[in-house]
Protein backbone atom coordinates (compact mmCIF):
# COMPACT_ATOMS: atom_id res chain seq x y z
CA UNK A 1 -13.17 -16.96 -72.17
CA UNK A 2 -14.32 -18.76 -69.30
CA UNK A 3 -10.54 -19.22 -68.11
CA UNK A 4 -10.48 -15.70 -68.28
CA UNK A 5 -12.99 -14.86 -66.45
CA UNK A 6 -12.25 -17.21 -63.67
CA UNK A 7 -8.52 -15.65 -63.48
CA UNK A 8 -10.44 -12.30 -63.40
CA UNK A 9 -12.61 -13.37 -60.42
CA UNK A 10 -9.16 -14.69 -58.66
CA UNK A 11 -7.78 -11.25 -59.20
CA UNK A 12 -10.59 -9.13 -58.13
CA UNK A 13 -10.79 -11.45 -54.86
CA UNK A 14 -7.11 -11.12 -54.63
CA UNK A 15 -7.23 -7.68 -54.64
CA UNK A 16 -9.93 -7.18 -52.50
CA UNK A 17 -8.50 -9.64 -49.88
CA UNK A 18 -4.96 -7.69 -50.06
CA UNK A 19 -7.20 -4.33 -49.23
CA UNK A 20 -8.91 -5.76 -46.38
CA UNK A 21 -5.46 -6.98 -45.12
CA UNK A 22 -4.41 -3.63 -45.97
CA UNK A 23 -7.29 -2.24 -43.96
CA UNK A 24 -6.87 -4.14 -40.90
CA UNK A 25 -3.23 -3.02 -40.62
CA UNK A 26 -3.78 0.15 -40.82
CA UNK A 27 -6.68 -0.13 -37.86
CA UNK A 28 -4.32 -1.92 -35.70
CA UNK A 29 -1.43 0.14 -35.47
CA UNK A 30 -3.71 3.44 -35.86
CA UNK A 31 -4.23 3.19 -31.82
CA UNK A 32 -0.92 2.23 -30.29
CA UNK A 33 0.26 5.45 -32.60
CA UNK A 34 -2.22 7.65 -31.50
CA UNK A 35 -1.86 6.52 -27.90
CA UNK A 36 1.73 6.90 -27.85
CA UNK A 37 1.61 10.83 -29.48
CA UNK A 38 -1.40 11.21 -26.83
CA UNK A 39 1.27 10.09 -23.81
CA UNK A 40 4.10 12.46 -25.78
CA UNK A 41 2.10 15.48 -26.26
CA UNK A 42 0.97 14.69 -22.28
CA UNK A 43 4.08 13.87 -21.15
CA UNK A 44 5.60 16.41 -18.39
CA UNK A 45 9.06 17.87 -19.15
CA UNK A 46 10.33 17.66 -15.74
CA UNK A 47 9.01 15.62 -12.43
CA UNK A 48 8.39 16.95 -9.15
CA UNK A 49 9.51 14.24 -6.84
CA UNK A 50 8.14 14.99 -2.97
CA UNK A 51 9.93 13.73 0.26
CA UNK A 52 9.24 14.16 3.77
CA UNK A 53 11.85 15.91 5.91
CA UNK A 54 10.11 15.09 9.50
CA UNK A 55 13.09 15.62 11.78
CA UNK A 56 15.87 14.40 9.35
CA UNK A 57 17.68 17.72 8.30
CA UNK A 58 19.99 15.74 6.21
CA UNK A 59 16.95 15.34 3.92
CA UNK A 60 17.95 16.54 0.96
CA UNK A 61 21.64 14.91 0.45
CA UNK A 62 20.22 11.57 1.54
CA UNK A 63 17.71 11.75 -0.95
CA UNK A 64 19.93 13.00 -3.65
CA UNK A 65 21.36 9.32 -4.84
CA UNK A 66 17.36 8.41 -5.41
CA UNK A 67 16.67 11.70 -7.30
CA UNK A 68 19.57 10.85 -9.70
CA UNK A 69 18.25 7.29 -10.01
CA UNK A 70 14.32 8.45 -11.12
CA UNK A 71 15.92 11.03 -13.59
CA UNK A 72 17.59 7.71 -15.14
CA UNK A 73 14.58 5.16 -14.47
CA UNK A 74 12.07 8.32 -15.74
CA UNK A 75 14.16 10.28 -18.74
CA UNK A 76 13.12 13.61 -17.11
CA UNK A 77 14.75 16.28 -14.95
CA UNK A 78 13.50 15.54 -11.68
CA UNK A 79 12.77 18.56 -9.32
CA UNK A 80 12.96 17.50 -5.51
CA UNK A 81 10.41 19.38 -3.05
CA UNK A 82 11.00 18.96 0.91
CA UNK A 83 8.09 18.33 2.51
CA UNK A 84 7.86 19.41 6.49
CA UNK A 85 5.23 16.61 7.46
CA UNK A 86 3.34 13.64 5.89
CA UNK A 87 0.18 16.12 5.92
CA UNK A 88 2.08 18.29 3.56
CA UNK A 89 2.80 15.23 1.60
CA UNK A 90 -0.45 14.35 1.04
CA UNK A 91 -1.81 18.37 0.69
CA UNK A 92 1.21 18.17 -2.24
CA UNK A 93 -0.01 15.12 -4.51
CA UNK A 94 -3.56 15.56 -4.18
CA UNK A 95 -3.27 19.56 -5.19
CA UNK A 96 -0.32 18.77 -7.94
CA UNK A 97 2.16 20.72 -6.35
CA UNK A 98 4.15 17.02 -6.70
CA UNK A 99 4.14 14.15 -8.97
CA UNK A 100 5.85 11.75 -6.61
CA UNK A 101 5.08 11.08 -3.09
CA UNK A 102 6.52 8.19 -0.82
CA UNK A 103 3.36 8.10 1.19
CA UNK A 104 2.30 5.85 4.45
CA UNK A 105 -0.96 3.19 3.79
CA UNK A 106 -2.82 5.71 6.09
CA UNK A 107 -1.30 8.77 3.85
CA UNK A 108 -2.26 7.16 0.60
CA UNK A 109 -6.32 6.72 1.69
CA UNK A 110 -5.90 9.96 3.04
CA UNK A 111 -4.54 11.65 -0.27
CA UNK A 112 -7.00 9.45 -2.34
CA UNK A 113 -9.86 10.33 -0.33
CA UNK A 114 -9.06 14.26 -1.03
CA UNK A 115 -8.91 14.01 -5.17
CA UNK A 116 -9.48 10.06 -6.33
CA UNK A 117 -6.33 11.63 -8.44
CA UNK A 118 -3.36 9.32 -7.40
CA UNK A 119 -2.34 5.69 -7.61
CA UNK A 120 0.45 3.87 -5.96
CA UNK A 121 2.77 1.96 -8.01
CA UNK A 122 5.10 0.13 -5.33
CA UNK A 123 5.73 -0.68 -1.82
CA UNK A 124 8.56 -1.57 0.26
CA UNK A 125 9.08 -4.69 2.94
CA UNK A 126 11.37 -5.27 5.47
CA UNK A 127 12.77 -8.51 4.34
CA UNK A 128 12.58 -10.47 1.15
CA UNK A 129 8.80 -12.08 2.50
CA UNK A 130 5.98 -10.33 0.84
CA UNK A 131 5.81 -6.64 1.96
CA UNK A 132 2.43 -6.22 3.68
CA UNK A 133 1.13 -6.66 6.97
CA UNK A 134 -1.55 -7.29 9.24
CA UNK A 135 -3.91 -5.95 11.96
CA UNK A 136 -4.68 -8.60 14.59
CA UNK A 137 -6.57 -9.29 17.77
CA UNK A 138 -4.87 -11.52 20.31
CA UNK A 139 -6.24 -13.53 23.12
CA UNK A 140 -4.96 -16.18 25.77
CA UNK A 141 -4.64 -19.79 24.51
CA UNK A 142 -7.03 -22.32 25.98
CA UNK A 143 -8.39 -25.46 26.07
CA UNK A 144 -10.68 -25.43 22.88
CA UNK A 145 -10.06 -22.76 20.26
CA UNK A 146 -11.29 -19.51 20.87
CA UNK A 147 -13.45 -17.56 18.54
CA UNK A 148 -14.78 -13.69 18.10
CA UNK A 149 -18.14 -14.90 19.25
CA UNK A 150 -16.10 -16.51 22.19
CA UNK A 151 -15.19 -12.97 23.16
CA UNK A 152 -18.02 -10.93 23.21
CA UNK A 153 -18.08 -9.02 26.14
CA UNK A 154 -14.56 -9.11 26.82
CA UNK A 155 -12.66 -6.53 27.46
CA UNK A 156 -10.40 -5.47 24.34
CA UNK A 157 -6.90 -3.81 24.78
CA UNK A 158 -6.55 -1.36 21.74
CA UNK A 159 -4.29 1.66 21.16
CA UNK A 160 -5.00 5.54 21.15
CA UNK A 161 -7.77 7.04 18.23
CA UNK A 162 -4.85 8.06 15.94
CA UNK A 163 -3.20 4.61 15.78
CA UNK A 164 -3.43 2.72 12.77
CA UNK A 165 -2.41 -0.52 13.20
CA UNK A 166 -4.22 -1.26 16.60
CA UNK A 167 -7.18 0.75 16.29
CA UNK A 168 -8.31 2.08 13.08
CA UNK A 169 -7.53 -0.82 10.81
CA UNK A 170 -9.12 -3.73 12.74
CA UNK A 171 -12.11 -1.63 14.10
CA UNK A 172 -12.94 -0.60 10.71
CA UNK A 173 -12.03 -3.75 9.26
CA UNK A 174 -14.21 -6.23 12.05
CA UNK A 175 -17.00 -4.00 11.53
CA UNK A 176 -16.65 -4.88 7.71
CA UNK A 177 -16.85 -8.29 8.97
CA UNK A 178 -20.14 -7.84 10.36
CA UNK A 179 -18.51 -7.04 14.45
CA UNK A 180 -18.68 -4.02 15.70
CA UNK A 181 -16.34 -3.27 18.41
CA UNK A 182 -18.02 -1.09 20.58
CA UNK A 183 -20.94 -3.99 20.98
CA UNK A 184 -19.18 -6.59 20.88
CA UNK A 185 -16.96 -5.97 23.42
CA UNK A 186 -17.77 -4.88 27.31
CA UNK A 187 -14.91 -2.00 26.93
CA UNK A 188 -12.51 -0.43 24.79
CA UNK A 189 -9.13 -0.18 26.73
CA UNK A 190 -6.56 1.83 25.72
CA UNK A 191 -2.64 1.20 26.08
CA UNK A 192 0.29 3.49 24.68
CA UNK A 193 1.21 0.20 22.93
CA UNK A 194 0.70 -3.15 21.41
CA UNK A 195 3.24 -4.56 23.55
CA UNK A 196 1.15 -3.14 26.75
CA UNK A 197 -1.88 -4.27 25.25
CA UNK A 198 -0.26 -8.33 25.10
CA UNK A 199 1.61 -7.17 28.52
CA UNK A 200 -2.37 -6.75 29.70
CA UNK A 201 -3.58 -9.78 28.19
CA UNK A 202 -1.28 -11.81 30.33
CA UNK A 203 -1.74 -10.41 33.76
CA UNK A 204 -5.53 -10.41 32.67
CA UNK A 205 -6.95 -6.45 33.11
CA UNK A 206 -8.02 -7.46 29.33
CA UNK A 207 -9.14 -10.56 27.57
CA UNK A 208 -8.00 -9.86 23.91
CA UNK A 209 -5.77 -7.05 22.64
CA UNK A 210 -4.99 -5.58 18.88
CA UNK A 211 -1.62 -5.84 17.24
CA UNK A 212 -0.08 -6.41 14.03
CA UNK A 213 2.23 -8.69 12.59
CA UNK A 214 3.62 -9.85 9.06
CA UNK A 215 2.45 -13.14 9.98
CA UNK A 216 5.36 -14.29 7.54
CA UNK A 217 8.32 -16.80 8.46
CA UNK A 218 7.82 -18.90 11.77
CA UNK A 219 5.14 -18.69 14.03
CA UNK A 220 6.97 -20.08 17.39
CA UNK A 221 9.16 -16.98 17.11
CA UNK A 222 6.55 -14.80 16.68
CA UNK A 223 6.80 -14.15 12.55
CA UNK A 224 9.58 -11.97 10.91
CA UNK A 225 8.45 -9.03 12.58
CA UNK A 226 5.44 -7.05 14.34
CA UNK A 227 4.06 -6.46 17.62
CA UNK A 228 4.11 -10.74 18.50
CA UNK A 229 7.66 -10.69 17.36
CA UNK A 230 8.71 -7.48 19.35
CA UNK A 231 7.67 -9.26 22.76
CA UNK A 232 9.20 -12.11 21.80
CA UNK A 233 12.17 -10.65 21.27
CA UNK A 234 12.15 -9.22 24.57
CA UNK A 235 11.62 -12.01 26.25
CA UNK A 236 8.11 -11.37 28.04
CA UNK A 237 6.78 -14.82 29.68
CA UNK A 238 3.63 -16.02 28.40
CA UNK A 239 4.57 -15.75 24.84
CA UNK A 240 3.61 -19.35 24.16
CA UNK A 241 -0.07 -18.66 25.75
CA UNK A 242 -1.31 -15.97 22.76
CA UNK A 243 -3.49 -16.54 19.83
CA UNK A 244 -4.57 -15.17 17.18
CA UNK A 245 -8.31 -14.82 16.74
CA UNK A 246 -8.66 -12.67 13.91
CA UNK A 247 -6.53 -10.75 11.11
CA UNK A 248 -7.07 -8.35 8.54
CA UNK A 249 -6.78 -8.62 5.04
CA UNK A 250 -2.71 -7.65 4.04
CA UNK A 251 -1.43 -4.07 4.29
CA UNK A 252 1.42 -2.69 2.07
CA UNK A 253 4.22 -0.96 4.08
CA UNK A 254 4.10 2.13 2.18
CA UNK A 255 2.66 3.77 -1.12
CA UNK A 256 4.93 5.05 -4.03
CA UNK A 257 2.28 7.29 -5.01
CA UNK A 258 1.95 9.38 -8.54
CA UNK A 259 -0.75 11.79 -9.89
CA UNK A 260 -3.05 9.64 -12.34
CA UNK A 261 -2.52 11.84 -15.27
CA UNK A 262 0.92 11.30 -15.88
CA UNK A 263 1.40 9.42 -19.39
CA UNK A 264 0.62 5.80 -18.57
CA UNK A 265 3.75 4.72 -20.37
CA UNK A 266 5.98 7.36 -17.85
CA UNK A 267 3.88 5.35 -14.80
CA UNK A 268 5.05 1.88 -16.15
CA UNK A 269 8.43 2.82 -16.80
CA UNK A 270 9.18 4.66 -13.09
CA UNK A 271 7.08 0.90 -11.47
CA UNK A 272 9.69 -0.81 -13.48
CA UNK A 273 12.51 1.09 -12.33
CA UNK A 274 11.52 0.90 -8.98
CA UNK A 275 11.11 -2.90 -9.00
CA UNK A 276 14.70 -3.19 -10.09
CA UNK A 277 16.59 -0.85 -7.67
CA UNK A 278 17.58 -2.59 -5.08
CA UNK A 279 19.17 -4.79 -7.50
CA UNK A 280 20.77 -2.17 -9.67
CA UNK A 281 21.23 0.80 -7.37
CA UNK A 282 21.13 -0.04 -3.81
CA UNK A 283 22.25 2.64 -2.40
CA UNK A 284 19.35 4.86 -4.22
CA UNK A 285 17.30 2.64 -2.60
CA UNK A 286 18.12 2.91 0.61
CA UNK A 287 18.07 6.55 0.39
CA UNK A 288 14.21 6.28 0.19
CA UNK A 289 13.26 3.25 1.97
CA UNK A 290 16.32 3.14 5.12
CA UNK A 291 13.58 1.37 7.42
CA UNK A 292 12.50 -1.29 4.70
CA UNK A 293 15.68 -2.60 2.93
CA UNK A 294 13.82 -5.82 1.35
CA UNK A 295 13.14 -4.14 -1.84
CA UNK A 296 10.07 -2.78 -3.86
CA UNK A 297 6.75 -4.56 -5.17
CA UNK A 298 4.16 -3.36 -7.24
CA UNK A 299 1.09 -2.68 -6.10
CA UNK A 300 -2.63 -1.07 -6.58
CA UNK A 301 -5.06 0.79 -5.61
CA UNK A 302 -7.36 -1.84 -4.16
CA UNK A 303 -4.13 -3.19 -2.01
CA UNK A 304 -5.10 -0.29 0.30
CA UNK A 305 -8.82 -1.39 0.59
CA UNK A 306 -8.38 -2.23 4.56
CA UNK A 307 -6.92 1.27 5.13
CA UNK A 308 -9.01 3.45 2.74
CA UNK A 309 -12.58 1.81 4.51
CA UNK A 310 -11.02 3.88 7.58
CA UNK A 311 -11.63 7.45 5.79
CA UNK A 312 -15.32 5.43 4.75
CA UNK A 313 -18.26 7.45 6.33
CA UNK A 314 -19.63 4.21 6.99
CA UNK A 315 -16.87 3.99 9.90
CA UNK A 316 -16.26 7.12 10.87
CA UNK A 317 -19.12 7.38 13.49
CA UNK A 318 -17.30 3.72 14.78
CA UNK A 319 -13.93 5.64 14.69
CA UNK A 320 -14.80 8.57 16.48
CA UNK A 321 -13.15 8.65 19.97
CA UNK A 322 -16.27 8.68 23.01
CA UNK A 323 -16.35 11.72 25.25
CA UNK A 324 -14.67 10.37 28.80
């Protein structure tokens, strides 16, 4: 009897063990199930892909090779919507008139700014470096190093209100790093370009000017490309005089942006996509990136931290262009 009842006690622990196994299979595939009929019954049937004409009126057969291409990468009809300016562009995502926008760094913070309703899943590069960039204030090369605290009360080169790279960015961005332009330096003065603004620098109406650069490949040549690069392309004397004082933190090229509430498993499947074709599709991917053939990478939201702190009230006051 006791043999019995010991084989009994196996059993009934046997049993109960196989119905706890039982249990915990059934609790871990419950979720992935009821997350994938959640991104089904959520899932568009067709996707409104937006593009920005600008001046191009050859818009929409450029674009078409890419269109095809998404319908592959995204299994959906895709719907293409011309878009006059990057305004409209960014009036289209954050509404949901679109569910695809190629969007500028600036036109991303805008667009997120409106709704908090988009994210960005890639951006493009130039080249096969990393595809982001940087603000950054340049200044004559002396004997010892030169520092921000070096300049104060300088006289700062920077570009018109609107301009992103040489005036928004880095003002917003230095005053995030505890300098505030206006203060800090004697006078604001502005130049139609970056390439004025080091042109200024050298026959010394200024003492440091904003630019940008990738501050990727070799520094003697002034990088792979960017405002250092462009004058040293040109030949300017002097070159070999500038430094660079201060950067900001990296900037994506653009913003392959998408409305949040598209089925997370649609957003992963179009970044995937994306990532591949230059690789797989080329000429799809020059049709939406002409001026930055070095292909896509992924990217999020907090990428486009040193642009969004531009649409930050904190800044705005520091943004604001001063009466003349």
């Amino acid at each position: 009897m006791r043999k019995f009842s010991e084989c009994y006690d196996v059993l009934v622990a046997w049993a109960r063990c196989c119905a706890h196994l039982l249990l915990f299979a059934i609790l871990a595939f419950a979720n992935p199930a009821v997350s994938l009929a959640q991104d089904t019954e959520n899932a568009p049937d067709r996707l409104r892909l937006g593009v920005v004409v600008a001046s191009d009126e050859g818009t929409r057969q450029r674009v078409e090779t890419f269109r095809l291409a998404l319908e592959e990468i995204s299994d959906l009809p895709v719907d293409l919507f011309l878009l006059e300016t990057m305004g409209d562009a960014i009036e289209g995502i954050a509404s949901g008139r679109v569910d695809y926008v190629r969007l500028s760094p600036s036109g991303y913070a805008a667009a997120y700014t409106l709704c908090s309703c988009v994210e960005p899943l890639v951006t493009a590069g130039p080249d096969d470096f990393p595809a982001r960039f940087h603000a950054i204030l340049v200044t004559k090369r002396s004997g010892d190093k030169v520092s921000l605290t070096d300049l104060k009360g300088a006289r700062l080169a920077v570009g018109g209100n609107q301009a992103v790279a040489s005036y928004r960015v880095p003002l917003a961005n230095l005053a995030a790093d505890g300098i505030n332009a206006r203060s800090h330096f004697s006078t604001l003065v502005e130049v139609q370009n970056p390439v004025e603004g080091l042109q200024a620098l050298l026959d010394g109406r200024v003492q440091a000017s904003l630019a940008w650069s990738t501050l990727a490949g070799e520094a003697k040549n002034g990088y792979t490309a960017g405002t250092l690069n462009d004058y040293y392309v040109s030949g300017g004397p002097g070159f070999k005089s500038l430094e660079i004082v201060w950067r900001s933190p990296p900037i994506p090229y653009s913003a392959h942006t998408v409305r949040k509430d598209l089925p997370d498993a649609l957003k992963r499947r179009i970044r995937a996509g994306l990532m591949d074709l230059r690789r797989d599709a080329p000429d799809a991917y020059l049709a939406i990136e002409p001026s930055l053939p070095g292909g896509f990478e992924p990217v999020v939201h907090g990428d486009y931290r040193p642009v969004l702190r531009t649409f930050e009230d904190d800044y705005a006051s520091l943004l604001k262009p001063r009466a003349r």
